[in-house]
N, C-alpha and C. Protein backbone atom coordinates (compact mmCIF):
# COMPACT_ATOMS: atom_id res chain seq x y z
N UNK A 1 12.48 6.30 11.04
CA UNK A 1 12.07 5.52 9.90
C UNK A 1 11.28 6.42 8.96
N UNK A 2 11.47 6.22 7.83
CA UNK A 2 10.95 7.30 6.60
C UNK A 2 9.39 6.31 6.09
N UNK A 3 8.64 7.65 5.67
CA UNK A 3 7.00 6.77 5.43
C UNK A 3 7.51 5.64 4.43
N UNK A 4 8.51 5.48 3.74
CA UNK A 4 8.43 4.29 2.86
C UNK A 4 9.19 3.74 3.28
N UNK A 5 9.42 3.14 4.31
CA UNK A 5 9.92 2.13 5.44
C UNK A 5 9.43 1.67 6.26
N UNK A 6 8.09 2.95 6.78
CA UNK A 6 7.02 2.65 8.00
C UNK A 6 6.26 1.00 7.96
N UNK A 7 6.73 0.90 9.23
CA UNK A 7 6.29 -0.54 9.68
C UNK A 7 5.15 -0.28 10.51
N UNK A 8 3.73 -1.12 9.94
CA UNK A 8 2.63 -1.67 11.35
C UNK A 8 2.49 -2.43 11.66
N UNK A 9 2.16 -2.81 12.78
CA UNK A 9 1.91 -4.33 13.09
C UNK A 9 0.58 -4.30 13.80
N UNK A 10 -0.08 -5.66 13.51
CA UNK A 10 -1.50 -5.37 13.64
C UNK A 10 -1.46 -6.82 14.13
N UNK A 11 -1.52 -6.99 15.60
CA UNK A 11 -1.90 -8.35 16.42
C UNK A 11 -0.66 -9.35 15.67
N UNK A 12 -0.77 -10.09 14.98
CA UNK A 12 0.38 -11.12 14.73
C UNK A 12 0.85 -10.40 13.39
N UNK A 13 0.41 -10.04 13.40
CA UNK A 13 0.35 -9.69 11.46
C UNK A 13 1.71 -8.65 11.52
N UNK A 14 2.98 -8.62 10.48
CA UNK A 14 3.29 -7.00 10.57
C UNK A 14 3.07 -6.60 8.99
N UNK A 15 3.14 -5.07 8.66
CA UNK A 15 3.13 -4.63 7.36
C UNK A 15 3.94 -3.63 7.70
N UNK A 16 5.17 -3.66 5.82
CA UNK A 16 5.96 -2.69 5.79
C UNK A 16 5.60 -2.21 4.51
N UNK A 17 6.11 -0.76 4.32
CA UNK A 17 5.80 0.17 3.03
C UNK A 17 7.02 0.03 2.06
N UNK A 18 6.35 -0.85 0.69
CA UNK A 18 7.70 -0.81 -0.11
C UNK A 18 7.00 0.55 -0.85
N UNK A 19 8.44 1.04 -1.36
CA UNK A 19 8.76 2.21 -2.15
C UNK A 19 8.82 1.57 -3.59
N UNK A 20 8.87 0.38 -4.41
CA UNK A 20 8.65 0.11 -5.56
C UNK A 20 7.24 -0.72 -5.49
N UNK A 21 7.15 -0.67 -6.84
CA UNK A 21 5.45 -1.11 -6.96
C UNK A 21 5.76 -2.73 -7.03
N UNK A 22 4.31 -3.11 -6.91
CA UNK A 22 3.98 -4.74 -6.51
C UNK A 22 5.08 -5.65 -7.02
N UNK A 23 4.99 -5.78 -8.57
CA UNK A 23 6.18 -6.20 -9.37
C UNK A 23 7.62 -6.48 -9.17
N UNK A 24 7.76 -5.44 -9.23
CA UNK A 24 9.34 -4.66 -8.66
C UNK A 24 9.98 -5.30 -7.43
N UNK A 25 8.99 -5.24 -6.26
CA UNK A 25 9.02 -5.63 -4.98
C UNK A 25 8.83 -6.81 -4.86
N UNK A 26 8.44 -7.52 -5.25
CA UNK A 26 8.11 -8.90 -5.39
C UNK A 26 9.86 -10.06 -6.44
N UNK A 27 10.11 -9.42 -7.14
CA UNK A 27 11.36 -9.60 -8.20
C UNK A 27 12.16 -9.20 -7.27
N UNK A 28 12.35 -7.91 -6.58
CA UNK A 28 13.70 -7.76 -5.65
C UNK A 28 13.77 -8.72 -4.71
N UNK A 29 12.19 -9.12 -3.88
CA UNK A 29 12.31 -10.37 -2.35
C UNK A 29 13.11 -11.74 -3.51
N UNK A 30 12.74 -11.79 -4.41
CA UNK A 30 12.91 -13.45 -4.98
C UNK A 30 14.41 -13.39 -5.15
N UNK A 31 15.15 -12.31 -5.63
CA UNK A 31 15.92 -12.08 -6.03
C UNK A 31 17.31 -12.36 -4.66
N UNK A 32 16.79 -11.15 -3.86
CA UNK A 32 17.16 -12.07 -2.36
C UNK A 32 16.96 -12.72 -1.47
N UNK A 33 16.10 -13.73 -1.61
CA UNK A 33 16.19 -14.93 -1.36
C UNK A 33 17.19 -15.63 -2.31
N UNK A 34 17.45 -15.65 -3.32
CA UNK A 34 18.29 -16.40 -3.85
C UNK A 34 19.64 -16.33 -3.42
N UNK A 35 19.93 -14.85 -3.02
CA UNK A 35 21.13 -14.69 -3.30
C UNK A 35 21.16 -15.04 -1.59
N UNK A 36 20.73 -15.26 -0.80
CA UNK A 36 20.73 -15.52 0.63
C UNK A 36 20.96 -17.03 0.82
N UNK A 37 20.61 -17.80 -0.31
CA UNK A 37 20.98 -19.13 -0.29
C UNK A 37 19.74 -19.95 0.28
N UNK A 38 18.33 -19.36 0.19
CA UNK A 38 17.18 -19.55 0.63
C UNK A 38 16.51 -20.54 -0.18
N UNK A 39 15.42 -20.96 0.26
CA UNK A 39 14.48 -21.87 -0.99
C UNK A 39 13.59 -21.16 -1.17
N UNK A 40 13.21 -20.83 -2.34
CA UNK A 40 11.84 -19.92 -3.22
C UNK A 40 11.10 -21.32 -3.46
N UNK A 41 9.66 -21.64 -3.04
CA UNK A 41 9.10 -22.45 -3.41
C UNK A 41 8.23 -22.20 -3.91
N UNK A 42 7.30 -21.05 -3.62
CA UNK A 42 6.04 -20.63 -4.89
C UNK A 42 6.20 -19.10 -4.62
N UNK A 43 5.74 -18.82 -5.91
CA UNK A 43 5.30 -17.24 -6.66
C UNK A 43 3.96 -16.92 -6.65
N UNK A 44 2.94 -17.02 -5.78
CA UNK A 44 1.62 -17.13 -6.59
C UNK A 44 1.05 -15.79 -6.68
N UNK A 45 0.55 -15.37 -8.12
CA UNK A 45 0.27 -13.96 -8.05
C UNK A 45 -1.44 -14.67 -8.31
N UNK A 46 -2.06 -14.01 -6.35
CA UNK A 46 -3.40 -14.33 -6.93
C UNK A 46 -4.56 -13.36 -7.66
N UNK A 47 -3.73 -11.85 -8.10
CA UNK A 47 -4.57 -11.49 -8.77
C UNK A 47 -5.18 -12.10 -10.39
N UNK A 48 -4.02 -13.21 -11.13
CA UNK A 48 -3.83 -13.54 -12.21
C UNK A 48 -4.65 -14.86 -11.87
N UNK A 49 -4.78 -15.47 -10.78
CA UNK A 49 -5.83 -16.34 -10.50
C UNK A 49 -6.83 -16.03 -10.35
N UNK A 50 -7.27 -14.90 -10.03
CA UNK A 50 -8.98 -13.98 -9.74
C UNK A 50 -9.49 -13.75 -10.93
N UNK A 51 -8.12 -13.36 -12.09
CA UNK A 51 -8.51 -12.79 -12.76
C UNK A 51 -8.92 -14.22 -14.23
N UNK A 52 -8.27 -15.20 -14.12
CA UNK A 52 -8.85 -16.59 -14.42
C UNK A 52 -10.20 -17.23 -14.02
N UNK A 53 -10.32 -16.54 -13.27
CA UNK A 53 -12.22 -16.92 -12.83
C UNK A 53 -12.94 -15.83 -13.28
N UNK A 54 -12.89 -14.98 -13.47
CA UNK A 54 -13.71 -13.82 -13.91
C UNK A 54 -13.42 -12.80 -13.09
N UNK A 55 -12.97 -12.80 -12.25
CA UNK A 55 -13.06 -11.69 -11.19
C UNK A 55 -12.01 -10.92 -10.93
N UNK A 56 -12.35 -9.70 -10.38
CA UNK A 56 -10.70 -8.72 -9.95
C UNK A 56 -10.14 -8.60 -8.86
N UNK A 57 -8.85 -8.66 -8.50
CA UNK A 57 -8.45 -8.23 -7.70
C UNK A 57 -7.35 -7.40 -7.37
N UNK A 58 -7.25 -6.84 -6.77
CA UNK A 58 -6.14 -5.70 -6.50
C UNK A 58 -4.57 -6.13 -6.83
N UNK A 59 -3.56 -6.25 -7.22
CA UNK A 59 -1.88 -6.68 -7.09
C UNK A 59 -2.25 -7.64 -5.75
N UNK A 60 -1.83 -8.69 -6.30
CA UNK A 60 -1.97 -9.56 -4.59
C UNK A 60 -0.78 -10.97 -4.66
N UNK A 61 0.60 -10.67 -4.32
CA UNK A 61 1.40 -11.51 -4.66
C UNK A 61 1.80 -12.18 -3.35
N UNK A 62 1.52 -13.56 -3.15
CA UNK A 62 1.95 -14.73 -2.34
C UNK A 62 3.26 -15.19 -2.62
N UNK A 63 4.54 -14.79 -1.94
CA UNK A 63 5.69 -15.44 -2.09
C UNK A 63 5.72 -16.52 -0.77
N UNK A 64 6.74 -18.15 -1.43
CA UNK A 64 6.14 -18.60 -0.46
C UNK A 64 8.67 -19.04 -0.23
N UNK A 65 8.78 -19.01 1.08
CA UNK A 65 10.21 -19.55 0.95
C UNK A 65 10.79 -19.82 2.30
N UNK A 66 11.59 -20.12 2.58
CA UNK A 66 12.40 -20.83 3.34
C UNK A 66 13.79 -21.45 3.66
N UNK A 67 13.93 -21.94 4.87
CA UNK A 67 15.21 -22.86 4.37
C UNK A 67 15.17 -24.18 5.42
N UNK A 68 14.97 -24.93 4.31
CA UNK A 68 14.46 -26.46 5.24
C UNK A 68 15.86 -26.47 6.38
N UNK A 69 17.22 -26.04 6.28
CA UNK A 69 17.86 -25.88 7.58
C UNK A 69 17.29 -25.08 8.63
N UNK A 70 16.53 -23.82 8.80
CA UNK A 70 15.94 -23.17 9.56
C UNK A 70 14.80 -24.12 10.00
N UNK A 71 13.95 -24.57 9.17
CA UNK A 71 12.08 -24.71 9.76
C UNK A 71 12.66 -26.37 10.01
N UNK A 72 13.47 -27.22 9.36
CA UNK A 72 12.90 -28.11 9.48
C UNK A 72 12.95 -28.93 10.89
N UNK A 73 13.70 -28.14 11.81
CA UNK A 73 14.13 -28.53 13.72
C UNK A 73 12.91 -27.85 13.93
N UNK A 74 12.48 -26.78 13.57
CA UNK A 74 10.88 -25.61 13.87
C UNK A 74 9.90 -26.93 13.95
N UNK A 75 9.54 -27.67 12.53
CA UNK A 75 8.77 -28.65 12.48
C UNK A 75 9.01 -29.75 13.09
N UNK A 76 9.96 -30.09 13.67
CA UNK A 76 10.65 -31.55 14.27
C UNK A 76 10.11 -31.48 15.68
N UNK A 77 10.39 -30.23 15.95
CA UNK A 77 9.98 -29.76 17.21
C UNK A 77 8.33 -29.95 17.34
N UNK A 78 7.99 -29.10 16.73
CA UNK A 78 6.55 -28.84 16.36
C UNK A 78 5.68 -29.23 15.40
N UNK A 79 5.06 -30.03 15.44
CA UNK A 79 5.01 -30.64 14.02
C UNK A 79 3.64 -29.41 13.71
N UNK A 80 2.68 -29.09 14.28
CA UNK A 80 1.83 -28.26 13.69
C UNK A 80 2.16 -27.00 12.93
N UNK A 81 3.46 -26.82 13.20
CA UNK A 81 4.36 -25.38 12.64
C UNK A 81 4.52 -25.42 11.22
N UNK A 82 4.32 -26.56 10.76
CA UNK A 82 4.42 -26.85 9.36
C UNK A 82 2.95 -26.38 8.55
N UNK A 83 2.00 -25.48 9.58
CA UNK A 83 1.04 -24.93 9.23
C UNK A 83 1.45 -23.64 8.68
N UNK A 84 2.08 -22.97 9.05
CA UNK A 84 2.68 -21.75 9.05
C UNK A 84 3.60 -21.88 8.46
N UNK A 85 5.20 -22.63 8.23
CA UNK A 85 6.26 -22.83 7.23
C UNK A 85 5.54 -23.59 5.84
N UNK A 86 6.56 -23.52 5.16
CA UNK A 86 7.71 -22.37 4.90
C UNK A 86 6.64 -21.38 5.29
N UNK A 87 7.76 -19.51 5.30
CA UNK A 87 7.43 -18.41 5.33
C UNK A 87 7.05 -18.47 4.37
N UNK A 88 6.04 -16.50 4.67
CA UNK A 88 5.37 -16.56 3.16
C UNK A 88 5.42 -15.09 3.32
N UNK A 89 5.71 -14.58 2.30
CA UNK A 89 5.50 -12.82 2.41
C UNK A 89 4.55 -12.60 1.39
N UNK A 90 3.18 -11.29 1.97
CA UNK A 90 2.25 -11.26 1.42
C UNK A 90 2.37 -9.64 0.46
N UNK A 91 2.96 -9.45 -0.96
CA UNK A 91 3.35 -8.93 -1.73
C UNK A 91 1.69 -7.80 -2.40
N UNK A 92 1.19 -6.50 -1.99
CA UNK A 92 -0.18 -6.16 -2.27
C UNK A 92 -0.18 -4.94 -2.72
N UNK A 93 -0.97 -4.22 -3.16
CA UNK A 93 -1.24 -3.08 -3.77
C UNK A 93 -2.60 -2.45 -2.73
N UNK A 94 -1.98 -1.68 -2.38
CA UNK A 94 -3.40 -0.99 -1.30
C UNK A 94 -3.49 0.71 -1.64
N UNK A 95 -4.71 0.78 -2.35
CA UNK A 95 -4.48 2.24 -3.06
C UNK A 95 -3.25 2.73 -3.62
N UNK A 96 -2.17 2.24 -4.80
CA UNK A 96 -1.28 3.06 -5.03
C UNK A 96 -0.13 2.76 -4.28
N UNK A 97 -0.08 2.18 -2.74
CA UNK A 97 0.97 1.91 -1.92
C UNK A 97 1.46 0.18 -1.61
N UNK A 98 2.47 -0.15 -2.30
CA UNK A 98 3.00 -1.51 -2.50
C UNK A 98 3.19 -1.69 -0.91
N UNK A 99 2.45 -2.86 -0.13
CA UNK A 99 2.88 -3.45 0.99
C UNK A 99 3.20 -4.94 0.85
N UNK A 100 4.26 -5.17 2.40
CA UNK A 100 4.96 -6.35 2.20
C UNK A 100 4.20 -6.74 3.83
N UNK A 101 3.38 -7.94 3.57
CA UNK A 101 2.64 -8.43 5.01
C UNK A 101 3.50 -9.77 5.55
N UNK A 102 3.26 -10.04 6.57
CA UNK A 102 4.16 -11.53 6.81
C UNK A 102 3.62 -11.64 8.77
N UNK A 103 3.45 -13.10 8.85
CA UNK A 103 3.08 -13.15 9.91
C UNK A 103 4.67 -13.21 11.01
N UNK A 104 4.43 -11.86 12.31
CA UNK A 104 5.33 -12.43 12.56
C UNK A 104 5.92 -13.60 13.35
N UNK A 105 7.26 -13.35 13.37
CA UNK A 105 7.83 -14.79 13.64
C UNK A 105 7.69 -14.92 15.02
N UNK A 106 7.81 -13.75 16.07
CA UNK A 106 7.13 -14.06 17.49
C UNK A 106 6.15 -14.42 17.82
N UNK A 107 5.22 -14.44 17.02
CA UNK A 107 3.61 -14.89 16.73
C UNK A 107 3.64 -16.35 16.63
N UNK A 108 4.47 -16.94 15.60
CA UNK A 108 4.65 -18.18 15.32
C UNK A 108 5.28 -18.78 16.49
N UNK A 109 6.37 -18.16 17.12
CA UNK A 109 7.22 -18.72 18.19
C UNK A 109 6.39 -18.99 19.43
N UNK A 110 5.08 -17.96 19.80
CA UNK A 110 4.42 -18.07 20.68
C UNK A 110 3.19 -19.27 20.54
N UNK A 111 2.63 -18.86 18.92
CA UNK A 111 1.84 -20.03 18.88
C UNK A 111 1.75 -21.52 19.00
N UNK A 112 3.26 -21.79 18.71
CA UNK A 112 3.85 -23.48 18.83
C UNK A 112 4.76 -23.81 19.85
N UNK A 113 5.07 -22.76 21.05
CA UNK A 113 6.12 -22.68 21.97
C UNK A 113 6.88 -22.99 22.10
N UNK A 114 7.66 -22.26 20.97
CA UNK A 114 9.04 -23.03 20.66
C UNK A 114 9.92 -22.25 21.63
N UNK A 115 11.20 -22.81 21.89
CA UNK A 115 12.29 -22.49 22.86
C UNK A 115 13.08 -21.50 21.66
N UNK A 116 13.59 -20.15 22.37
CA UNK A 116 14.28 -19.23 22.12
C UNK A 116 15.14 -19.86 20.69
N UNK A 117 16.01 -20.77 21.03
CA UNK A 117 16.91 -20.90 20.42
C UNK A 117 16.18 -21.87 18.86
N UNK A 118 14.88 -22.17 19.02
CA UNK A 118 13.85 -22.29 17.38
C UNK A 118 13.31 -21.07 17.14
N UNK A 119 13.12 -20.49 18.31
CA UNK A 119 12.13 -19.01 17.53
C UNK A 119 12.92 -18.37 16.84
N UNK A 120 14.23 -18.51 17.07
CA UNK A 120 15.61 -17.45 16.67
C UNK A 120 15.41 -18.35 14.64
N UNK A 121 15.19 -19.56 14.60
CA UNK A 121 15.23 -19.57 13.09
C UNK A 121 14.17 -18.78 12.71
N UNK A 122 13.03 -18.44 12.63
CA UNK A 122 12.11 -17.53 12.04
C UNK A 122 12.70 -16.02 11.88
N UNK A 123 13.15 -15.97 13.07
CA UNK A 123 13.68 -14.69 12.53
C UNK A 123 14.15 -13.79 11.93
N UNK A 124 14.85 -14.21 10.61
CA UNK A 124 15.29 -13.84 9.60
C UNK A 124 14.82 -12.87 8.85
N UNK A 125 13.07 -13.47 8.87
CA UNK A 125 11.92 -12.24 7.67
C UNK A 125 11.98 -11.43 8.26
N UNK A 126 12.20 -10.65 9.47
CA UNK A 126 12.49 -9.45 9.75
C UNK A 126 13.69 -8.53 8.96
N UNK A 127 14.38 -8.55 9.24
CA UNK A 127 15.84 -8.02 8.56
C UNK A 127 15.78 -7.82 7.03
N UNK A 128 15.36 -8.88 6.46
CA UNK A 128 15.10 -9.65 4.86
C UNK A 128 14.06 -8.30 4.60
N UNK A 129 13.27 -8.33 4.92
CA UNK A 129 11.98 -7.33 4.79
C UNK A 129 12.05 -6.18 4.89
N UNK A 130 13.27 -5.91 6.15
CA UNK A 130 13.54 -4.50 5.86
C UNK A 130 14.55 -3.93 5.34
N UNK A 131 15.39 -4.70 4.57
CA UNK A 131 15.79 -4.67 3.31
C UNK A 131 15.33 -4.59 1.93
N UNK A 132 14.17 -5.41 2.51
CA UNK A 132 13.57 -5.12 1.19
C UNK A 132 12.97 -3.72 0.75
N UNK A 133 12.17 -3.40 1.90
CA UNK A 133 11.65 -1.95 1.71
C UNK A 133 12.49 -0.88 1.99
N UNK A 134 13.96 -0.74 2.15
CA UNK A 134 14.45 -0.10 1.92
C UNK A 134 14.80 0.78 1.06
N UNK A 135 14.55 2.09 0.88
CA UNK A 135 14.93 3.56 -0.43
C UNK A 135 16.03 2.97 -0.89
């Protein structure tokens, strides 16, 4: 894996290194999600909200999406899972280096104990993500 692909994962959490800046990276995920046949339900860029109160903050983009065919057996199952769905990919600027955060979906699968064959719908933001940060 090349440094602008490098994946960490930190306890539930993972982070990957996009190679285009916040913007860019954020317009390409929306872009496929669409074309994946996904639901885009919010955009929220909360630096433009920080920056509505007075205050600064770094590139900090909240994409929020899904596909009520995937989550909504996740939630049927689980109804607390609807804490965590839809997915959300966390779109940031960390010194100069555009990252893509997202909780992962084994995290979620473990936290609501869902059976293999629900954890398998979360799974998707993997693949999606590393597509996205793909050169």
């Amino acid at each position: 894996m090349s440094d602008t692909t490098a994946s960490l994962t930190t306890g539930e959490i993972i982070t990957k290194l996009s190679p285009l800046p916040v913007a860019a990276t954020v317009t390409k995920l929306t872009d496929m999600i669409s074309a994946k046949g996904m639901r885009l339900f919010a955009v929220i860029d909360q630096r433009a909200e920080a920056q509505q109160a007075g205050l600064d903050l770094r590139e900090t983009v909240l994409v929020i999406f899904g596909s009520p065919v995937a989550g909504t057996p996740v939630m049927d199952a689980a109804p607390l899972s609807a804490l965590d769905l839809p997915l959300k990919a966390l779109i940031w600027d960390d010194g100069g280096q555009t990252k893509v955060s997202y909780v992962s979906p084994a995290a979620i699968a473990a936290r609501y104990q869902l059976p293999a064959g629900l954890a398998g719908n979360l799974a998707g933001i993997n693949p999606l993500t590393d597509a996205l940060v793909k050169s």
